[in-house]
C-alpha atoms as a PDB file:
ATOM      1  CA  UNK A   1      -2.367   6.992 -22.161  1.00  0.00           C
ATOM      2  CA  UNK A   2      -1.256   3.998 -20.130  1.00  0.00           C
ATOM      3  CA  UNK A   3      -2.915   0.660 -20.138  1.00  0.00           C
ATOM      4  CA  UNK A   4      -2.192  -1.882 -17.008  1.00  0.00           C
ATOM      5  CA  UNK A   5      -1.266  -4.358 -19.515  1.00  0.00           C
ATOM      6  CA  UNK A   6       1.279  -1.673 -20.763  1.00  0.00           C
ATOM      7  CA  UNK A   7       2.706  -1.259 -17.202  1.00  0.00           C
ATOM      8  CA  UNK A   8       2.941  -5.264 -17.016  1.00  0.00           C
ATOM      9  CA  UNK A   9       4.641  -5.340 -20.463  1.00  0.00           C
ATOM     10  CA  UNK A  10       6.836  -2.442 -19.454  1.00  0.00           C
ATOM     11  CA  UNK A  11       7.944  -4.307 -16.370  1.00  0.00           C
ATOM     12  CA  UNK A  12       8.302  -7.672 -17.778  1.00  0.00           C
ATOM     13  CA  UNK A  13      11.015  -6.160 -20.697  1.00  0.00           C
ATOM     14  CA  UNK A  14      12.637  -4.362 -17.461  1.00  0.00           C
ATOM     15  CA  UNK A  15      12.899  -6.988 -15.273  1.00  0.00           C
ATOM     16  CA  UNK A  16      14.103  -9.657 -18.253  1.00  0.00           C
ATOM     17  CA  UNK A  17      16.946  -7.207 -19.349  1.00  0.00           C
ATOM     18  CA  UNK A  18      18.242  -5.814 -16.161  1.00  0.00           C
ATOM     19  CA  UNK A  19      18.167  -8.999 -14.000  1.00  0.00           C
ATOM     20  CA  UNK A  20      21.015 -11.082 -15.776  1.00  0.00           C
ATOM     21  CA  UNK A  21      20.436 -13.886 -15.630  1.00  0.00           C
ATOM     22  CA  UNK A  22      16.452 -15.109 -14.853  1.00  0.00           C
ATOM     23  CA  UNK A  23      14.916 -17.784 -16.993  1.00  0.00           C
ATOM     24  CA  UNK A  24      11.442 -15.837 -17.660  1.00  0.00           C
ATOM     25  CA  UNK A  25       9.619 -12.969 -15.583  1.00  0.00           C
ATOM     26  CA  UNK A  26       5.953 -14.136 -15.367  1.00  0.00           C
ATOM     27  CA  UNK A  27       2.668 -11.920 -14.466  1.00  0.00           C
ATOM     28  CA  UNK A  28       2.302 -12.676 -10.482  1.00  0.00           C
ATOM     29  CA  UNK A  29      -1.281 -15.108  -9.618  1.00  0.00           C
ATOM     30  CA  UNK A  30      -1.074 -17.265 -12.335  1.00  0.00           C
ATOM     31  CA  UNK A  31      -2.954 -20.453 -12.682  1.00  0.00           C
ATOM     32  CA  UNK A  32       0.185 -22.377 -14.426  1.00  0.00           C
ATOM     33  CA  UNK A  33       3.102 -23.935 -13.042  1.00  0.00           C
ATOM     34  CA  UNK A  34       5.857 -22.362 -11.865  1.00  0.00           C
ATOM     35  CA  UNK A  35       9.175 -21.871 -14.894  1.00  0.00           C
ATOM     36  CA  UNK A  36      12.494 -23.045 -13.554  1.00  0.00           C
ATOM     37  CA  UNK A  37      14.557 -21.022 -11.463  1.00  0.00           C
ATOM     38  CA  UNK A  38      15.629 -17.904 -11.315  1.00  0.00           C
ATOM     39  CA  UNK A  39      12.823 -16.290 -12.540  1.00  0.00           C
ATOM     40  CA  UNK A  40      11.183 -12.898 -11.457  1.00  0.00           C
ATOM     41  CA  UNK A  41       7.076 -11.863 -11.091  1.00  0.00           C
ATOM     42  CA  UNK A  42       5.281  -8.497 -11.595  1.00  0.00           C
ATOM     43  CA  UNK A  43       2.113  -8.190  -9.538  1.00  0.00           C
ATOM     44  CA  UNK A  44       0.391  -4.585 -10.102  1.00  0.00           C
ATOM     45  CA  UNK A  45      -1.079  -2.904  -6.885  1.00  0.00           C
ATOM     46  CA  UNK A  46      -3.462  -0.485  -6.096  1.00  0.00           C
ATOM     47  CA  UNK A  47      -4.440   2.131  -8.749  1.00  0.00           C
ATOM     48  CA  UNK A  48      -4.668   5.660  -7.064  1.00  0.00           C
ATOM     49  CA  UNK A  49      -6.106   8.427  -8.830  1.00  0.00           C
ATOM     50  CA  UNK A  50      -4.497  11.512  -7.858  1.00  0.00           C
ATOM     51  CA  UNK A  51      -6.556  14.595  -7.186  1.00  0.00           C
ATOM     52  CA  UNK A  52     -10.491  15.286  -7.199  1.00  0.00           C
ATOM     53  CA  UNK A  53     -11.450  14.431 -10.645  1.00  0.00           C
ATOM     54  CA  UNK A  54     -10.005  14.279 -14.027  1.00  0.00           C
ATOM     55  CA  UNK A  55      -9.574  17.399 -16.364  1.00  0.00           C
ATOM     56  CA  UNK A  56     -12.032  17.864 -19.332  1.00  0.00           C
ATOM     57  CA  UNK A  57      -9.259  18.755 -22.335  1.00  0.00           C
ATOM     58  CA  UNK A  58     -11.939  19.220 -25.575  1.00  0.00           C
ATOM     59  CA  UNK A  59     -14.904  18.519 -26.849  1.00  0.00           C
ATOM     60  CA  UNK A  60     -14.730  17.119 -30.492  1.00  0.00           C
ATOM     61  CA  UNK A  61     -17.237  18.073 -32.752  1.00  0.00           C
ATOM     62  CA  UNK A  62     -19.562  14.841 -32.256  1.00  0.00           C
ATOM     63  CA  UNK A  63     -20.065  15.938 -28.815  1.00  0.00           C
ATOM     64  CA  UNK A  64     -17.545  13.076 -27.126  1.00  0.00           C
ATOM     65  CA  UNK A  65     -15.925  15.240 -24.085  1.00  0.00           C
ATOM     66  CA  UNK A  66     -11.523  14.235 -23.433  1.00  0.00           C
ATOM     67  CA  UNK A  67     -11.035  13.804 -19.904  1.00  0.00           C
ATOM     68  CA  UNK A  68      -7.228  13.411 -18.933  1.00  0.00           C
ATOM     69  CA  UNK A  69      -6.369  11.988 -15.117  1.00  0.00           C
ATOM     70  CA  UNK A  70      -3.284  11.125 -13.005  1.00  0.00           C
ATOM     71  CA  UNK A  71      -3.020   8.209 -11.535  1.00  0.00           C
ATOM     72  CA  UNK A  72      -0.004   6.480  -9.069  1.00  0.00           C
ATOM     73  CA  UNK A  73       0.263   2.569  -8.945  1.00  0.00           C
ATOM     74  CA  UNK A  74       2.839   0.541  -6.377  1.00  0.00           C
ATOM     75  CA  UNK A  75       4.205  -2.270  -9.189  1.00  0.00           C
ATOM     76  CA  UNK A  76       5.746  -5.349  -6.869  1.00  0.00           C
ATOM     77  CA  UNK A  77       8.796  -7.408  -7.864  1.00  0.00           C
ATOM     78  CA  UNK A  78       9.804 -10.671  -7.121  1.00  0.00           C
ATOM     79  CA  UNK A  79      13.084 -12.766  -8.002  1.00  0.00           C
ATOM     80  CA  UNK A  80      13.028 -16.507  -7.016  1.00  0.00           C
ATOM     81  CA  UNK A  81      15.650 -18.567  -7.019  1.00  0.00           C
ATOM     82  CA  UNK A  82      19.802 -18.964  -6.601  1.00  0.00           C
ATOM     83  CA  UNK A  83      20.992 -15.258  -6.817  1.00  0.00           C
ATOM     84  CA  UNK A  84      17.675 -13.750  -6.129  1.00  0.00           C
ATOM     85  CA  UNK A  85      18.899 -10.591  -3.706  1.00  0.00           C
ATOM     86  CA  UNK A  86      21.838  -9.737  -6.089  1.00  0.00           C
ATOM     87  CA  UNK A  87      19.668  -9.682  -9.508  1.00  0.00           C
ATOM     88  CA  UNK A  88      17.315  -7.341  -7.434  1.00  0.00           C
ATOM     89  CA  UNK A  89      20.058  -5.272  -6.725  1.00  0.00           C
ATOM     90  CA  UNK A  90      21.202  -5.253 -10.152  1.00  0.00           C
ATOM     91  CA  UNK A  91      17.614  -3.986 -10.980  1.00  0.00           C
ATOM     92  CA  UNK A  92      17.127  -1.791  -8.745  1.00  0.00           C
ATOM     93  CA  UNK A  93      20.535   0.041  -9.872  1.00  0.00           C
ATOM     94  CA  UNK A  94      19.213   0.543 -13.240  1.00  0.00           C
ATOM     95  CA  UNK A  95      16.875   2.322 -12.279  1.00  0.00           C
ATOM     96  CA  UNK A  96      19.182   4.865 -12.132  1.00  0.00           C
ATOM     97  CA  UNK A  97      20.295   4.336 -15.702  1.00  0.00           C
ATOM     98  CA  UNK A  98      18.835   7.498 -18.099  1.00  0.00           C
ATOM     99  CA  UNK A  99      18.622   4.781 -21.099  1.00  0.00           C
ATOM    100  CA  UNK A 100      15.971   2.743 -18.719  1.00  0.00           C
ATOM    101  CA  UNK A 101      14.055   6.068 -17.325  1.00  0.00           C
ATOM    102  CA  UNK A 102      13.409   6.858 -20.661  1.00  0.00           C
ATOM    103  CA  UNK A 103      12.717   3.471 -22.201  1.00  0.00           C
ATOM    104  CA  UNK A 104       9.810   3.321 -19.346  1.00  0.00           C
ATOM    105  CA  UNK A 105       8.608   7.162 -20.385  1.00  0.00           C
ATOM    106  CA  UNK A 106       8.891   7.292 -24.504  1.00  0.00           C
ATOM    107  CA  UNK A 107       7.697   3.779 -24.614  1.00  0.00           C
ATOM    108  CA  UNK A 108       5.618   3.286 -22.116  1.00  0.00           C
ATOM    109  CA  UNK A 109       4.710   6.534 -21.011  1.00  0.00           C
ATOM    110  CA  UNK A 110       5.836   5.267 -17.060  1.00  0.00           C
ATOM    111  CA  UNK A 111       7.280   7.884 -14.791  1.00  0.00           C
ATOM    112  CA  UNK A 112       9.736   5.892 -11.620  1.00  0.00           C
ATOM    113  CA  UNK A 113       8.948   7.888  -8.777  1.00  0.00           C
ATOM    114  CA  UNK A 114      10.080   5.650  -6.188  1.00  0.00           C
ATOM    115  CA  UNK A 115      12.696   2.677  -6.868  1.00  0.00           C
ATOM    116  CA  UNK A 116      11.763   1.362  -2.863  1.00  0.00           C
ATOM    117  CA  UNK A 117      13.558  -0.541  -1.003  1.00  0.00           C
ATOM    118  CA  UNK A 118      14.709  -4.038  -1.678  1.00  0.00           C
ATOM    119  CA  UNK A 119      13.562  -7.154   1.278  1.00  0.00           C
ATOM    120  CA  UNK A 120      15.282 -10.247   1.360  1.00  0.00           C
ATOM    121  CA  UNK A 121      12.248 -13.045   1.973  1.00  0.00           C
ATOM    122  CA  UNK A 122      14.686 -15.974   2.373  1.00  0.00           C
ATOM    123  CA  UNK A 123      14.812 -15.862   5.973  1.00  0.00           C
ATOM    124  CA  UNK A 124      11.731 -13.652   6.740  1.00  0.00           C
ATOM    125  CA  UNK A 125       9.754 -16.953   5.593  1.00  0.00           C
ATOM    126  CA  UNK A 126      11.835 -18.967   6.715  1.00  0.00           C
ATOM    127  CA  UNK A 127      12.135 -20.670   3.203  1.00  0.00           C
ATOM    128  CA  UNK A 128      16.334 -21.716   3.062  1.00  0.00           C
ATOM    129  CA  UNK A 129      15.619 -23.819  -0.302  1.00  0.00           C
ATOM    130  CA  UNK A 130      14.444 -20.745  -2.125  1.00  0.00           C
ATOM    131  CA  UNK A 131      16.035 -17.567  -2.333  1.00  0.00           C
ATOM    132  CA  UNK A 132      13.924 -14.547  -3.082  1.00  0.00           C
ATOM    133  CA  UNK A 133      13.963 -11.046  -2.962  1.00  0.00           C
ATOM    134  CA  UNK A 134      11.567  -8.579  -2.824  1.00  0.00           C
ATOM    135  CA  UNK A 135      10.947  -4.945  -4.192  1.00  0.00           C
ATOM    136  CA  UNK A 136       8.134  -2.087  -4.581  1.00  0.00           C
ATOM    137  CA  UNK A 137       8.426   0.449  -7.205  1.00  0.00           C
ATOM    138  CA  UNK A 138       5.780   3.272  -7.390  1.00  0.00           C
ATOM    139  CA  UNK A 139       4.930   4.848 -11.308  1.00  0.00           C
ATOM    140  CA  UNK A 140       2.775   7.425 -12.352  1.00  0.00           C
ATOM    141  CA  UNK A 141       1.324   7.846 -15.311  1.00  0.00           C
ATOM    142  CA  UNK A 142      -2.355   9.137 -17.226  1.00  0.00           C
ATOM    143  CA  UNK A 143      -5.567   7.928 -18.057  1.00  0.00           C
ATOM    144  CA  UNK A 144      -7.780   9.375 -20.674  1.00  0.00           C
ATOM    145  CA  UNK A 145     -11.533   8.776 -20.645  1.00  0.00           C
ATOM    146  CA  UNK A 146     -14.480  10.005 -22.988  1.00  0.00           C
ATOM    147  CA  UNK A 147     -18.139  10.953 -22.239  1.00  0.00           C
ATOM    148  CA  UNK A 148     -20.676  11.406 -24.804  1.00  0.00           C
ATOM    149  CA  UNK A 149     -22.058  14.489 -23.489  1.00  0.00           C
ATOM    150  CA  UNK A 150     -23.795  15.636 -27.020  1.00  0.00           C
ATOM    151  CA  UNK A 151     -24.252  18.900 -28.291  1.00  0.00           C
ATOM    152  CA  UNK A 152     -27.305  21.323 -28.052  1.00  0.00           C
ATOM    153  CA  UNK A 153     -28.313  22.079 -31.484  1.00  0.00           C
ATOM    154  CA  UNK A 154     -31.263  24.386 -31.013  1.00  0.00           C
ATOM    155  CA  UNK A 155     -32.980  26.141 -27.709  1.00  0.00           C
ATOM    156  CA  UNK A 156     -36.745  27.130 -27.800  1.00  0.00           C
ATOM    157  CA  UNK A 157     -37.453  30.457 -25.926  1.00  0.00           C
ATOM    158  CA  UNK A 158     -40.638  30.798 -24.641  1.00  0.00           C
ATOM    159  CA  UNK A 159     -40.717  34.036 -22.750  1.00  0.00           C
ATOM    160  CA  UNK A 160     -39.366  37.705 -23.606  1.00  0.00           C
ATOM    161  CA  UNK A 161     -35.432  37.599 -23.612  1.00  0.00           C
ATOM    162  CA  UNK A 162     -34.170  40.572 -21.386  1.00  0.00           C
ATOM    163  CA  UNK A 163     -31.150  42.314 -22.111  1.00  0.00           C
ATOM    164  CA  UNK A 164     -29.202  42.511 -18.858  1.00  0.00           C
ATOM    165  CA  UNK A 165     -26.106  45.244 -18.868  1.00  0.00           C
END
């Protein structure tokens, strides 16, 4: 099952590899100062848990239920610095790449359901001394969870038990 501080991880060795070029990719809201530039940041969205509820899979024999979920997460990307909309492009290519789609499923068990689209920020904010770009991908991937919902070892009858056919 998939951890968000496997999804960060997974992200981080993406970004660092397929972006020539960056000095460090860095975990997004921080409370350090910023590395030099280029450099890239993952920020983790929204967790979504797809469907009603999660699946009960077993019950072990100690009585500790398996429940199994789907979940969807939007994982945003950030390059800052000279060169910021071309090593997002470069990125976002790989994406493509089946050595990269299944580094992010074998490893990390991350599926890539949606590369999304890249923005160049430079002149949205109106920021000309920093280049940055700008890009959303969305992942699935499970959750497992366990209840201790016991066993019942022995049931006291107190009336006439009724055969019903």
């Amino acid at each position: 099952m998939t951890t968000p501080t496997q999804i960060k991880t997974a992200f981080q060795e993406w970004l660092s590899q397929e972006a020539a070029g960056l000095t460090s990719v860095i975990f997004a809201d921080q409370a350090a100062p910023r590395p030099p530039k280029p450099y890239g940041t993952v920020r983790l969205g929204v967790q979504r848990a797809l469907g009603l509820r999660d699946e009960f899979r077993e019950l072990d024999d100690l009585g500790i239920a398996e429940y199994l979920g789907q979940r969807e997460m939007t994982v945003a990307l950030n390059i800052y610095g000279p060169g910021a909309l071309e090593q997002m492009h470069q990125a976002q290519a790989s994406l493509s790449k089946q050595s990269v789609l299944d580094r992010f499923i074998g490893t990390y068990g991350i599926a890539i359901l949606d590369a999304g689209d890249i923005t160049n920020l430079t002149s949205f904010l109106e920021v000309s001394d920093e280049e940055r770009a700008m890009m959303e991908v969305r992942i699935g991937y499970s959750v497992s969870t366990n209840d201790d919902v016991g066993w019942i070892e022995t049931v006291e009858v107190n009336d006439q038990i009724v055969e019903i056919a």
